[in-house]
Protein backbone atom coordinates (compact mmCIF):
# COMPACT_ATOMS: atom_id res chain seq x y z
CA UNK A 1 86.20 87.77 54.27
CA UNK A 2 88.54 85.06 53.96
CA UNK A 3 85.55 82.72 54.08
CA UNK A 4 83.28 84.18 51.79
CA UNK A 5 85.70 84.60 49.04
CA UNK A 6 86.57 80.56 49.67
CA UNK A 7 83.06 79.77 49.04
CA UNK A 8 82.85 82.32 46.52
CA UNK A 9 85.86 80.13 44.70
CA UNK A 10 84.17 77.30 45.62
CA UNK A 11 81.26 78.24 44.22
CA UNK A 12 82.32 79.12 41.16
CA UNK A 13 84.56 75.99 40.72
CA UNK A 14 81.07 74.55 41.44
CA UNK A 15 79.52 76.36 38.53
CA UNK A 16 82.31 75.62 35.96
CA UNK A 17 81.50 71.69 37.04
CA UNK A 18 77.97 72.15 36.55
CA UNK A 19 78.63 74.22 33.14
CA UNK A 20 80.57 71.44 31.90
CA UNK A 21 78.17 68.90 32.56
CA UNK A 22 75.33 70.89 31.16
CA UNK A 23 77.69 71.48 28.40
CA UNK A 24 78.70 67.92 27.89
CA UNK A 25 74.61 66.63 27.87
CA UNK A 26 73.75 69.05 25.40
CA UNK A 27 77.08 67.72 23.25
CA UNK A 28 76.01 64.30 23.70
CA UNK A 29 72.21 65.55 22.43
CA UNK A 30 73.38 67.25 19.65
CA UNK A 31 75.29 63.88 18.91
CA UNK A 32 72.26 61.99 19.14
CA UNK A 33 70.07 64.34 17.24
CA UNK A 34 72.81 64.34 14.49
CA UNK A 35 72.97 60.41 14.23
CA UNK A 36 69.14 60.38 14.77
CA UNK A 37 68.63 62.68 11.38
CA UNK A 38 71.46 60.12 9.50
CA UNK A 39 69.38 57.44 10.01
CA UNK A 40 66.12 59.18 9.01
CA UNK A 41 68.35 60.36 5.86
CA UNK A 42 68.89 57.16 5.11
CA UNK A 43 65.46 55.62 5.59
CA UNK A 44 64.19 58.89 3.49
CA UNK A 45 67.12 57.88 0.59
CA UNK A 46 65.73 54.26 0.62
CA UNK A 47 61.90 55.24 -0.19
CA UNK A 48 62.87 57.49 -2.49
CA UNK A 49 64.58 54.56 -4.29
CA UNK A 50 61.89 52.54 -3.60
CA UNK A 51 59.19 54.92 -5.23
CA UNK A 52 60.93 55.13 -8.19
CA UNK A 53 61.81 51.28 -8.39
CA UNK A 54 57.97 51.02 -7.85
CA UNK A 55 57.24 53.96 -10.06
CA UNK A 56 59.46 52.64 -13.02
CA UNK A 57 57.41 49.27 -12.62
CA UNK A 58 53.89 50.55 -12.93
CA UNK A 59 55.20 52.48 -15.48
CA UNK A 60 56.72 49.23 -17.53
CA UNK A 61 53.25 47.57 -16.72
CA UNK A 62 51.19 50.38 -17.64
CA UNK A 63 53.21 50.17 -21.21
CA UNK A 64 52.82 46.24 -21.44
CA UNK A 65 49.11 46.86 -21.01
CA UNK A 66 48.58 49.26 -23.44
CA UNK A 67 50.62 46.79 -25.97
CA UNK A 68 47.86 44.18 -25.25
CA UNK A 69 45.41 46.43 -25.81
CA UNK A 70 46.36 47.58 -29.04
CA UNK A 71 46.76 43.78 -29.69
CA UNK A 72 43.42 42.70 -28.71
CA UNK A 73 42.42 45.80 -31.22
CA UNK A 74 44.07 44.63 -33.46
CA UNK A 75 42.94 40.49 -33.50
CA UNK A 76 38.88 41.86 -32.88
CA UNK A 77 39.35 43.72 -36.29
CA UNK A 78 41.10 40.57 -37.96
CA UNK A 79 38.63 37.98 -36.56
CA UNK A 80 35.10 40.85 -37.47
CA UNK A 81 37.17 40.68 -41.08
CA UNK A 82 37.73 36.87 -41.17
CA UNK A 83 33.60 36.94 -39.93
CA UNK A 84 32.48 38.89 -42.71
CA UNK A 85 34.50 37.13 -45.57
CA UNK A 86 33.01 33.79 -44.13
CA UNK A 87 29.35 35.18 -43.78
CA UNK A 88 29.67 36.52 -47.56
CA UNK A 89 31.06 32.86 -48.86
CA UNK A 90 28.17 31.23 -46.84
CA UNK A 91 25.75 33.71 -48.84
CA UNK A 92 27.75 33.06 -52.33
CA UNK A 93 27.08 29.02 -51.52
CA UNK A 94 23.49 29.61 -50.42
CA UNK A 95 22.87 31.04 -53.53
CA UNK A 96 24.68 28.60 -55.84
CA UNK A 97 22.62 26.11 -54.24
CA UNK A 98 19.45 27.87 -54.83
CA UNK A 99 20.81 28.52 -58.42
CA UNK A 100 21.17 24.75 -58.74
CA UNK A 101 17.87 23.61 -57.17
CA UNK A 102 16.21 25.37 -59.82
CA UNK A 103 18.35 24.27 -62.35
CA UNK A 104 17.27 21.04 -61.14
CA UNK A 105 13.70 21.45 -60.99
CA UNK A 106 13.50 23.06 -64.35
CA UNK A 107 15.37 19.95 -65.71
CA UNK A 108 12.51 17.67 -64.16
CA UNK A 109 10.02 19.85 -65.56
């Protein structure tokens, strides 16, 4: 009886050893899991900042563009003016010239 309730103790002592090392590796997993979600925190914080750095960018570019559109607009409808003017004082001259020529000839004649 003696015996039995020995290795009964001894069993249990046994137990309580293996408890605590079962009890200790699942500490030191939780540890590592916690750490291990830190640094995936972190990674996760520094896209995020990333993506809106990058974000704010295309938006600053997407802005400049439309600018130099508008500005492009704006120097096609100055140069199709500056065109026109020029093609209407070429027309004005063509005819002062032809007004002249005749001018001329009825002079000779």
């Amino acid at each position: 009886e003696k015996e039995k309730k020995g290795v009964s103790e001894a069993l249990a002592v046994g137990n309580q050893s293996e408890s605590k090392d079962e009890a200790d590796a699942v500490s030191k997993a939780a540890l590592q899991l916690i750490s291990e979600k830190e640094e995936l925190a972190k990674g996760l914080l520094k896209m995020r900042l990333s993506h809106d750095k990058t974000t704010s960018e295309l938006q600053s570019l997407q802005k400049r563009f439309e600018d130099a559109e508008q500005a492009n607009e704006s120097r096609i409808s100055e140069l199709t003016d500056a065109k026109l003017d020029a093609e209407k004082q070429v027309e004005e001259l063509i005819s002062s010239v032809e007004k002249m020529e005749a001018e001329a000839s009825a002079k000779d004649e």
